[in-house]
C-alpha atoms as a PDB file:
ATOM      1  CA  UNK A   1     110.638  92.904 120.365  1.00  0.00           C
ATOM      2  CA  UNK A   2     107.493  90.954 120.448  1.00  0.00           C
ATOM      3  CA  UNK A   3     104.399  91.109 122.653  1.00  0.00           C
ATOM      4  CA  UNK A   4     101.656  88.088 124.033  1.00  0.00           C
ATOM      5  CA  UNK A   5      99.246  89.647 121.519  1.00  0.00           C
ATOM      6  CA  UNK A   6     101.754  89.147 118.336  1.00  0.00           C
ATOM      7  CA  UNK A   7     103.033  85.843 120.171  1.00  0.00           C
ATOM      8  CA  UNK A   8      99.404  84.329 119.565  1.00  0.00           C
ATOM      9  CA  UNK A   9      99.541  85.511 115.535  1.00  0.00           C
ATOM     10  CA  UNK A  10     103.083  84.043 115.243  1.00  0.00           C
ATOM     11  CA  UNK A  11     102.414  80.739 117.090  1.00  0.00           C
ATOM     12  CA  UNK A  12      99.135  80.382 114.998  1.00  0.00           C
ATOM     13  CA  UNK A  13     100.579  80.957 111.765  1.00  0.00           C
ATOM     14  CA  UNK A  14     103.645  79.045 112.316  1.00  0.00           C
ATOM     15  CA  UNK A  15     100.905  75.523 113.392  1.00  0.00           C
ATOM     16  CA  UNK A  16      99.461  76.212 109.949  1.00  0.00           C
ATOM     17  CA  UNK A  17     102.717  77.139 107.741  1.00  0.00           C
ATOM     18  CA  UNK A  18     104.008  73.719 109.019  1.00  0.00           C
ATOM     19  CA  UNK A  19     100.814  71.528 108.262  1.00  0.00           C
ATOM     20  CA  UNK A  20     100.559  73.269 104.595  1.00  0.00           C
ATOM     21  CA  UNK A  21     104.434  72.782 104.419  1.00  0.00           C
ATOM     22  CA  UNK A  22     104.432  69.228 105.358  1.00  0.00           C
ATOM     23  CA  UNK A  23     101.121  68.360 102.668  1.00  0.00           C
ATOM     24  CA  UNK A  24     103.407  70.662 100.431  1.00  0.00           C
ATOM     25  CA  UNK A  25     106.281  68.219 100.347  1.00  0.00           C
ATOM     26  CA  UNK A  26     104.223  65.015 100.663  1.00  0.00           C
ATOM     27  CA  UNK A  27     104.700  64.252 104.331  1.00  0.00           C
ATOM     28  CA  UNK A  28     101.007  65.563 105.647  1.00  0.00           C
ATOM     29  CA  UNK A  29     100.370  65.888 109.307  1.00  0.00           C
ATOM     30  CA  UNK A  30      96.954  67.562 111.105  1.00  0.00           C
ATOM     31  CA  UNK A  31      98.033  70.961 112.367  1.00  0.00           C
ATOM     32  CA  UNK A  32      97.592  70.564 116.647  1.00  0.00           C
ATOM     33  CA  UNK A  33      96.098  73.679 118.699  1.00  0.00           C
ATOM     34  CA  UNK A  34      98.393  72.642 121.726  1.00  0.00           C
ATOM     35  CA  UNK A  35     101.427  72.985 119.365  1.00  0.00           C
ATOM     36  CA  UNK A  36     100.466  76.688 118.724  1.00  0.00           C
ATOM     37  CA  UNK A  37     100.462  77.013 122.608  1.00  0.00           C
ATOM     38  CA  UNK A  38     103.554  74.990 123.273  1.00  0.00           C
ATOM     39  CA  UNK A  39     105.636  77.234 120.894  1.00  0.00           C
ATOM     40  CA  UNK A  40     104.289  79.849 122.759  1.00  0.00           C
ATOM     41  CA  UNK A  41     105.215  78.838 126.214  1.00  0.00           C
ATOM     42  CA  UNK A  42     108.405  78.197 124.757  1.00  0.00           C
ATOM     43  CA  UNK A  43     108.773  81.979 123.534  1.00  0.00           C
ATOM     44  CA  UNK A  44     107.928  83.410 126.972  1.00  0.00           C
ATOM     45  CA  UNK A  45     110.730  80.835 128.984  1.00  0.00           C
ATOM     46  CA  UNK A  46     113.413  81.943 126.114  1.00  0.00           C
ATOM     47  CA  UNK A  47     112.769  85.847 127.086  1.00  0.00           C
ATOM     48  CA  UNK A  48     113.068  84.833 130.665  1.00  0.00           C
ATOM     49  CA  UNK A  49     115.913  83.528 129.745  1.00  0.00           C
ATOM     50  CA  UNK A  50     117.188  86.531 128.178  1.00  0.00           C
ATOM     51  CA  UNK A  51     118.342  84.383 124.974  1.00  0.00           C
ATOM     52  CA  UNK A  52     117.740  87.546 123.149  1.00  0.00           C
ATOM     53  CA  UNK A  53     121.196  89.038 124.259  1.00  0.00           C
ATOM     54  CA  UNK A  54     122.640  86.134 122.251  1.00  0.00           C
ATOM     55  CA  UNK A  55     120.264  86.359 118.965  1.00  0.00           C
ATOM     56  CA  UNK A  56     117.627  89.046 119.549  1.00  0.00           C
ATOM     57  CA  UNK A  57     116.703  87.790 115.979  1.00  0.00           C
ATOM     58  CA  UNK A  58     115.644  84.384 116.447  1.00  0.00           C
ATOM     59  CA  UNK A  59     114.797  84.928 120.169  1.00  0.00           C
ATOM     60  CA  UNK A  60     113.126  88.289 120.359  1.00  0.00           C
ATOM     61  CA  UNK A  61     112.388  89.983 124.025  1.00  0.00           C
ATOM     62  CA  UNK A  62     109.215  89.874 125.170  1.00  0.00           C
ATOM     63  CA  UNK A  63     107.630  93.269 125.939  1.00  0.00           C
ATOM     64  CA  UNK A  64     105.712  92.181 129.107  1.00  0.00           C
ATOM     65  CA  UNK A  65     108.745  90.919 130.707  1.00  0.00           C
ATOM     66  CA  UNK A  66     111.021  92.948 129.575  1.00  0.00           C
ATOM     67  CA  UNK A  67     109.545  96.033 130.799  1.00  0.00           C
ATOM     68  CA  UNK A  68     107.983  93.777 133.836  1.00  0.00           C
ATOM     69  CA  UNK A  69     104.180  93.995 132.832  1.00  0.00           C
ATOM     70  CA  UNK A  70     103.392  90.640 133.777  1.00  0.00           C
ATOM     71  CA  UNK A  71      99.562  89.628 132.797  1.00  0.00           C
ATOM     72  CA  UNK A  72      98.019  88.174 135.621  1.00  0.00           C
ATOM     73  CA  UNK A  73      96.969  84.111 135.241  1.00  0.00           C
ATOM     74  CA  UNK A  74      93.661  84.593 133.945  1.00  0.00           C
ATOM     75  CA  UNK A  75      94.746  87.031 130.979  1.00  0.00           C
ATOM     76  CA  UNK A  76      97.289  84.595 130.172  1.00  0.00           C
ATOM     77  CA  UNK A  77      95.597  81.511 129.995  1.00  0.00           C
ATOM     78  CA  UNK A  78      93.044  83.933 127.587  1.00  0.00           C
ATOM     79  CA  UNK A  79      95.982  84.385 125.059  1.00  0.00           C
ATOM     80  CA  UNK A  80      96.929  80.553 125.030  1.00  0.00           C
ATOM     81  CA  UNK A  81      93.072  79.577 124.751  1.00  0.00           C
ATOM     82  CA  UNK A  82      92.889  82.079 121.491  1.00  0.00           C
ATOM     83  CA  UNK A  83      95.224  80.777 120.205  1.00  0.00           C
ATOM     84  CA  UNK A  84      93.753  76.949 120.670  1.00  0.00           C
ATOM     85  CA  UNK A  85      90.461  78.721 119.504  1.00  0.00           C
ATOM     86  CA  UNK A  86      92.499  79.972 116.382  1.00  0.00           C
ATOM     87  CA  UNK A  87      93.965  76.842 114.841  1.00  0.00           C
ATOM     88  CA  UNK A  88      90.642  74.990 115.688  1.00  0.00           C
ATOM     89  CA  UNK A  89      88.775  77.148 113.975  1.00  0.00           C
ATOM     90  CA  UNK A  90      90.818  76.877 110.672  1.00  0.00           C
ATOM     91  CA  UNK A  91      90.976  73.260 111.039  1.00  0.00           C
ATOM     92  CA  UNK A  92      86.917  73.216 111.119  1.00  0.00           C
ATOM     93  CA  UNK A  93      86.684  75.704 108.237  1.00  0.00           C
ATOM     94  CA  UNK A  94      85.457  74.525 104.509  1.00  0.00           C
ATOM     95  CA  UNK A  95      88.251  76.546 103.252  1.00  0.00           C
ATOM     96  CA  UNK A  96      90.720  73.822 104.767  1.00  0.00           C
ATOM     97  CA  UNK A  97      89.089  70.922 103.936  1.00  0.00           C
ATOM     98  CA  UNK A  98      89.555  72.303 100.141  1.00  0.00           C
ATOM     99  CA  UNK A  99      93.228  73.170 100.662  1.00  0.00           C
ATOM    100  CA  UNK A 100      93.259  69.494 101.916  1.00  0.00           C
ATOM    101  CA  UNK A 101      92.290  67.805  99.118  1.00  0.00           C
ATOM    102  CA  UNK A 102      94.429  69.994  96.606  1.00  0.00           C
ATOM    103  CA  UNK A 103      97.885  68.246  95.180  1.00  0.00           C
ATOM    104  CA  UNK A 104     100.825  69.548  96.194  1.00  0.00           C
ATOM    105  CA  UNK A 105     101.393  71.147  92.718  1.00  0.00           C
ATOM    106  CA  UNK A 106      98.743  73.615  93.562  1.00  0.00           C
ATOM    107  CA  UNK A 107     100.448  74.798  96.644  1.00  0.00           C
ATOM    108  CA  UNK A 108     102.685  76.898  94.687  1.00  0.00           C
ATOM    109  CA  UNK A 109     103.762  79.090  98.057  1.00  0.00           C
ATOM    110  CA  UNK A 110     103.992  78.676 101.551  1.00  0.00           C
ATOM    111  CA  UNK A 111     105.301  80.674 104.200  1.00  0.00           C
ATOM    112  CA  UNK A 112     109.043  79.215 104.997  1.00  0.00           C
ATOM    113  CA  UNK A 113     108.325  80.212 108.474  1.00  0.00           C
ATOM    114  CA  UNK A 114     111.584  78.883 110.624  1.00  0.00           C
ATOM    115  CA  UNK A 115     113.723  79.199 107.511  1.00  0.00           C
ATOM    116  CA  UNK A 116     114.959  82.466 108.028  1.00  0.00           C
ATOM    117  CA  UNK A 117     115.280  85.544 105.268  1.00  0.00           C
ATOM    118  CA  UNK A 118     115.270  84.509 101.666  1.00  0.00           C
ATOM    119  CA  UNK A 119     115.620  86.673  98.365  1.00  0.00           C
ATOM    120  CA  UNK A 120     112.197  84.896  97.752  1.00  0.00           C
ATOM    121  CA  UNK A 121     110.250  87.237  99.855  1.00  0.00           C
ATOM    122  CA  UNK A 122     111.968  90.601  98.161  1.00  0.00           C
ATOM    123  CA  UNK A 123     109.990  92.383  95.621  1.00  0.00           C
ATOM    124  CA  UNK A 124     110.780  95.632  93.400  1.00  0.00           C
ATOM    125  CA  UNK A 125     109.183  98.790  93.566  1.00  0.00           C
ATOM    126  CA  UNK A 126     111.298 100.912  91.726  1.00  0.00           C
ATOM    127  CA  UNK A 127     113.203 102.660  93.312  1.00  0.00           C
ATOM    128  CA  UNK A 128     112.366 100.775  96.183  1.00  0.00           C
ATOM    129  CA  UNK A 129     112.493  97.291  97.255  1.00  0.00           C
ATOM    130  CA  UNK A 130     109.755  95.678  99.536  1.00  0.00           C
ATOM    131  CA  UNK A 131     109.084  92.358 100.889  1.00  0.00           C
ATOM    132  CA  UNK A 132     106.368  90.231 100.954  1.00  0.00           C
ATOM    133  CA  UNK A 133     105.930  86.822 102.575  1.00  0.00           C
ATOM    134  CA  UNK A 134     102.265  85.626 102.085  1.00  0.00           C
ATOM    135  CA  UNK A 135     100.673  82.411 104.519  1.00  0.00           C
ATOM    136  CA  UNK A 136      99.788  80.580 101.599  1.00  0.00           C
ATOM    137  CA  UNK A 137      98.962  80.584  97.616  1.00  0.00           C
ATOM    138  CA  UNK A 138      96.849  78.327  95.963  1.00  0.00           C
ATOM    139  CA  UNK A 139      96.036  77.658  92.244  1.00  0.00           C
ATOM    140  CA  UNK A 140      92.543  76.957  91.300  1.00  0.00           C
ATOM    141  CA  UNK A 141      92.263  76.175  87.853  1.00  0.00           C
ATOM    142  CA  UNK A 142      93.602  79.411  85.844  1.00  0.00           C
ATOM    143  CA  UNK A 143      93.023  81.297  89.217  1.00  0.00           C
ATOM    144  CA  UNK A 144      95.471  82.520  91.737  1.00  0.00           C
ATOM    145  CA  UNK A 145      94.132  82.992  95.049  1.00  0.00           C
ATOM    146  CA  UNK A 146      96.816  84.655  97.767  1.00  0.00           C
ATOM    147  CA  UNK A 147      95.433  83.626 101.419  1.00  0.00           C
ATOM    148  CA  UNK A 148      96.282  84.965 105.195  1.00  0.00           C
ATOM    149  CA  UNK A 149      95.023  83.965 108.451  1.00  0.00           C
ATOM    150  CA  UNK A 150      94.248  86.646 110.475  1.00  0.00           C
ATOM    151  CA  UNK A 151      93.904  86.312 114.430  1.00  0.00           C
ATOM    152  CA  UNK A 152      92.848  90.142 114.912  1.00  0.00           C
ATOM    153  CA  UNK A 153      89.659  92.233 114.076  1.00  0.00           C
ATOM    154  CA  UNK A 154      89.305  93.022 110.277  1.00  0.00           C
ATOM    155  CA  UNK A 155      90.834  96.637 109.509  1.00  0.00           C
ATOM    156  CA  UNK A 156      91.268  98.418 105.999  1.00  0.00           C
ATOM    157  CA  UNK A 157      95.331  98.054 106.220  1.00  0.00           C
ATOM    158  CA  UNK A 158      94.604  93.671 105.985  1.00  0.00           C
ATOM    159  CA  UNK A 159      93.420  94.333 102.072  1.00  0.00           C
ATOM    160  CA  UNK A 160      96.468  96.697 101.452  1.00  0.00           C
ATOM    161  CA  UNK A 161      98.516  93.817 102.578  1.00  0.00           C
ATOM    162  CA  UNK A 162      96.770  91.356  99.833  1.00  0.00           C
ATOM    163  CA  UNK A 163      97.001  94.010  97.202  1.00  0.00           C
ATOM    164  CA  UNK A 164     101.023  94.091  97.820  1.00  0.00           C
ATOM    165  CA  UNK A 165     101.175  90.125  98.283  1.00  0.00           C
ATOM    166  CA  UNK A 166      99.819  90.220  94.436  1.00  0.00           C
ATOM    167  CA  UNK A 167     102.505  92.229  93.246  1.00  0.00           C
ATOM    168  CA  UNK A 168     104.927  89.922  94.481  1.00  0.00           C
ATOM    169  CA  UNK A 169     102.915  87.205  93.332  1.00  0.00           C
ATOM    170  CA  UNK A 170     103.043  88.319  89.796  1.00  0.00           C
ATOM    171  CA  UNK A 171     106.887  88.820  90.059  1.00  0.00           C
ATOM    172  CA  UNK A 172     107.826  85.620  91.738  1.00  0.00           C
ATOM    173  CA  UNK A 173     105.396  83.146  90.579  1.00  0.00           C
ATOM    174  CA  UNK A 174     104.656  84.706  87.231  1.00  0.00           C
ATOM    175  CA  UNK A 175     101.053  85.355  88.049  1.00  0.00           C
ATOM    176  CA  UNK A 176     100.870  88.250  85.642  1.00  0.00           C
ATOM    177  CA  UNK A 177      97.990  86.531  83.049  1.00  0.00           C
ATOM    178  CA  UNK A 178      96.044  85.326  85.591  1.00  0.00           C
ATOM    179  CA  UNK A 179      93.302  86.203  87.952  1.00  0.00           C
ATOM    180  CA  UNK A 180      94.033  87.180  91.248  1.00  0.00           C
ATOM    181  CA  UNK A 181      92.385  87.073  94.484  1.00  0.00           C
ATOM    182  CA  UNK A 182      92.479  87.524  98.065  1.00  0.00           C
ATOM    183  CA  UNK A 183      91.658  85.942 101.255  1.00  0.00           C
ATOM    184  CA  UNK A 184      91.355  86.732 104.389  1.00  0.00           C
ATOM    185  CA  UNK A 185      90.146  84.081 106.931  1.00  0.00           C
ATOM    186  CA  UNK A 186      89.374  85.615 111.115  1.00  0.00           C
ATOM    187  CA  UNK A 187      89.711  83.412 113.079  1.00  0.00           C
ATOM    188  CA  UNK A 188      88.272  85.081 116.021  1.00  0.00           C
ATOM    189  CA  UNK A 189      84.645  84.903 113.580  1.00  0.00           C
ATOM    190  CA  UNK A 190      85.727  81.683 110.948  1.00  0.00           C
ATOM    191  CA  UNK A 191      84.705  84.718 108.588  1.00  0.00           C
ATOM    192  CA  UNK A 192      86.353  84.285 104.961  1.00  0.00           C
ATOM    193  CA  UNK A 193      86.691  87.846 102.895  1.00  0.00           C
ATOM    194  CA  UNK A 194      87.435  87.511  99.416  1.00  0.00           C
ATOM    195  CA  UNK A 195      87.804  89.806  96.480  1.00  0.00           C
ATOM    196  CA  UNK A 196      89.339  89.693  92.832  1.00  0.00           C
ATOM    197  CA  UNK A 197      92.899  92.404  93.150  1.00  0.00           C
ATOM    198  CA  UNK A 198      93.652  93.294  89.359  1.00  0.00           C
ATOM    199  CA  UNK A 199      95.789  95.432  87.756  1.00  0.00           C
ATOM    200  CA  UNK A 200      94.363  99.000  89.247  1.00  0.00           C
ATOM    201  CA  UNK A 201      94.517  97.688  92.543  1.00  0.00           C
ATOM    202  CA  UNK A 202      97.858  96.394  91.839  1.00  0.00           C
ATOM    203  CA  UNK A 203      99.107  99.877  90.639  1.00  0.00           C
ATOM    204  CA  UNK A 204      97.304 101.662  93.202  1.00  0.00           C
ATOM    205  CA  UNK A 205      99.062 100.065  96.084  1.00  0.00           C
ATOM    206  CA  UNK A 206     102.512 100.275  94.581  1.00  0.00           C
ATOM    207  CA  UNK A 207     102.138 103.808  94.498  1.00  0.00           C
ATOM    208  CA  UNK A 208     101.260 103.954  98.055  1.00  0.00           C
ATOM    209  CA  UNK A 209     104.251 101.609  99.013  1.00  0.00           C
ATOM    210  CA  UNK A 210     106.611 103.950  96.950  1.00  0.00           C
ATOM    211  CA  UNK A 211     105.002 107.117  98.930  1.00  0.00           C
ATOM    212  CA  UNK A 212     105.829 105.157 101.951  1.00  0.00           C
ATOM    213  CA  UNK A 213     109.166 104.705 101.672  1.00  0.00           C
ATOM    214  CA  UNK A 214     110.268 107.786  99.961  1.00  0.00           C
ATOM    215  CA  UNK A 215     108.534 109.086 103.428  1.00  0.00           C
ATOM    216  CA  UNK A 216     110.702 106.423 105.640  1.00  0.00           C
ATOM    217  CA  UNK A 217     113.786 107.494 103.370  1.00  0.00           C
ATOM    218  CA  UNK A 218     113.125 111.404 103.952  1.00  0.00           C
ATOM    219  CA  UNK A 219     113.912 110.513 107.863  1.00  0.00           C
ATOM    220  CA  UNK A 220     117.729 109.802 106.497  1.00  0.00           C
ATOM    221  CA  UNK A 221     120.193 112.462 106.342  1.00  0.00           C
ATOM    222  CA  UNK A 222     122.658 110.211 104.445  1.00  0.00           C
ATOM    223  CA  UNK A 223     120.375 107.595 102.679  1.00  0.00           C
ATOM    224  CA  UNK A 224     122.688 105.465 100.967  1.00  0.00           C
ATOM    225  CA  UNK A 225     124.740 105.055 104.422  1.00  0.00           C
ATOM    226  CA  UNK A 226     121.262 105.053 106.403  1.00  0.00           C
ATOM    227  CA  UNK A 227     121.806 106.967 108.574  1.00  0.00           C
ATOM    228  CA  UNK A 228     119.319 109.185 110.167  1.00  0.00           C
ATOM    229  CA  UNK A 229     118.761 113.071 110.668  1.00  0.00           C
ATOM    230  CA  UNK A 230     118.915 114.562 113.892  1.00  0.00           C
ATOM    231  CA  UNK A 231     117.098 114.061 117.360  1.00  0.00           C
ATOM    232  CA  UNK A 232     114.872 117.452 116.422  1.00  0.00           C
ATOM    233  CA  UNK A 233     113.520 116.075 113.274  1.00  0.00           C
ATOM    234  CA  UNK A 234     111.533 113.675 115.769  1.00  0.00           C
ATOM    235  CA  UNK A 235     109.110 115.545 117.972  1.00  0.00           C
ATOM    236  CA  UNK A 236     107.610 113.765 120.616  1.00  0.00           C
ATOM    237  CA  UNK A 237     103.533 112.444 119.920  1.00  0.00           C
ATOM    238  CA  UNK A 238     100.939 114.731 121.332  1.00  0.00           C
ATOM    239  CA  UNK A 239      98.591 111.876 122.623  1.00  0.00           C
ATOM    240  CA  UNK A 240     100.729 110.049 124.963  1.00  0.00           C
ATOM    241  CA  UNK A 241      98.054 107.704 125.918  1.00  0.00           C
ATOM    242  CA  UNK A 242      99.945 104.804 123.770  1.00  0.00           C
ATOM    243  CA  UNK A 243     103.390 105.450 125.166  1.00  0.00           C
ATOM    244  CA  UNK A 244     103.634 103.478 128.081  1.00  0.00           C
ATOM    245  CA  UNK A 245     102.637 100.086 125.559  1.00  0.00           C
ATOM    246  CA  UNK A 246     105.294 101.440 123.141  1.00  0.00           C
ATOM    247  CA  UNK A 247     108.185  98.844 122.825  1.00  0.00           C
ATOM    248  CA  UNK A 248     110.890 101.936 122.084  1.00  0.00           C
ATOM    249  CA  UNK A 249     110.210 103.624 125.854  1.00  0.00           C
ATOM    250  CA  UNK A 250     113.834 102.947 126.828  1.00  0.00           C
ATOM    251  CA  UNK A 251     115.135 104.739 124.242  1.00  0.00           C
ATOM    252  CA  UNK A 252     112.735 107.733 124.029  1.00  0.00           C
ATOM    253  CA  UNK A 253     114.078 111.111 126.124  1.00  0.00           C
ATOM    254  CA  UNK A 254     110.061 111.726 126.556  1.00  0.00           C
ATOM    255  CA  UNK A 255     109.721 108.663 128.959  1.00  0.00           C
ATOM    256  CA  UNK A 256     112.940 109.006 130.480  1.00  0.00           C
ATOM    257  CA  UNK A 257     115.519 107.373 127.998  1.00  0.00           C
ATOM    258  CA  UNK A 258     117.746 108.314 125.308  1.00  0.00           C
ATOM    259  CA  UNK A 259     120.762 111.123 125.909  1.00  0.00           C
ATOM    260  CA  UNK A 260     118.362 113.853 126.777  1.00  0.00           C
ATOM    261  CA  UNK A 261     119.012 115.793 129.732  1.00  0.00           C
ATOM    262  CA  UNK A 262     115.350 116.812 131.024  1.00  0.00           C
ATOM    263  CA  UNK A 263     112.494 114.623 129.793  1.00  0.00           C
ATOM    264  CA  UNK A 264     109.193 116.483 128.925  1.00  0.00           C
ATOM    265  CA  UNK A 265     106.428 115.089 131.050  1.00  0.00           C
ATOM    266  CA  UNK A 266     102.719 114.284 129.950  1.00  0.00           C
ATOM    267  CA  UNK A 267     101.316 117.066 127.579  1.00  0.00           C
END
């Protein structure tokens, strides 16, 4: 399931995976804000469509329809115009013009968005796999820099995201000897964060991604089989102020779904 908030990220990225992909492969086109809006207009007919019954992969529902939270006209013409005001801003950036005038040999990655899962993206963390699907790489000289476009407010977990992008990058495209860095371009702000992720930073997130999933495998009762413990093992959130934007409602016995007999009411 998807929302109008992710919608805008996903329409945005795809504009710009598709104007790096084209310069990529030689057949350069300028990346067009109204595309980023069309694609989403097309996303919200498909869920009223309910195409999702068919292929809830490739046509996910969309959480204000499907649980019939309808934004009025004003807040939806608000998530179309950000993401205009997203794409623009890119294409108006410095950092674009330089990716413009690079050759496609130093476009070593770009997000295959549309091309569905590839064992490209999968990356080991022993015992663990993860995956990792950066917007773009670059080469500059001996220098590897890993960039994402961002359409939300900068948070802490954004650099966590780099720091795993460079592990993959040093298992796929045998960055190991060189320098790596991040960035992060808002395009709420046109504010570009960068910062050099080496070795310690490298280790230090693995470790956290390996805590992660050993605590994502500890829900399993059988983990080979995945399959999960018991109802109990899952106690309901204190602070139910977030539950009625949660996209698992239907299924949770707190808000009225699931198998559960009596459903426990606010707390």
């Amino acid at each position: 399931m998807t929302s109008m908030a992710l919608l805008v990220g996903s329409a945005v990225h795809e504009v710009l995976a598709r104007d790096f992909r084209s310069r990529k492969f030689g057949t350069a086109r300028e990346a067009d804000p109204e595309r980023a809006v069309d694609l989403m207009r097309t996303a919200w007919m498909n869920a009223k469509k309910e195409l999702w019954r068919e292929n809830p992969k490739k046509y996910p529902p969309l959480f204000e329809i499907y649980y019939d939270r309808i934004p009025d006209g004003e807040r939806l013409r608000g998530y179309a115009e950000k993401a205009r005001r997203a794409v623009t801003t890119v294409k108006n950036s410095l950092l674009y013009s330089r990716i413009r005038s690079l050759t496609p040999s130093d476009l070593p990655w770009v997000d295959p968005v549309g091309e569905g899962f590839s064992q490209e993206i999968i990356f080991d963390i022993p015992p663990y796999q993860a995956i990792s699907a950066p917007d773009l790489v670059i080469r500059e000289g001996e220098r590897v820099v890993i960039v994402d476009w961002k359409t939300g407010k900068e948070n802490e977990a954004d650099r966590k995201q780099m720091e795993a992008a460079a592990v993959w990058a040093v298992q796929k495209l045998g960055a190991g000897d060189q320098a790596i860095e991040g960035l992060l371009f808002y395009s709420e702000t046109g504010q570009e964060t960068r910062f050099p992720i080496g070795r310690p930073e490298r280790e230090k997130v693995e470790t956290v991604i390996r805590g992660e999933m050993a605590a994502m495998a500890a829900c399993l009762e059988d983990e080979e089989n995945n399959v999960p413990r018991a109802e109990e093992h899952f106690p309901l959130r204190e602070n139910r102020a977030f539950c009625r934007y949660c996209e698992f409602q239907e299924i949770c016995w707190g808000m009225g779904g699931g198998n559960r007999e009596s459903v426990i009411g606010d707390r």
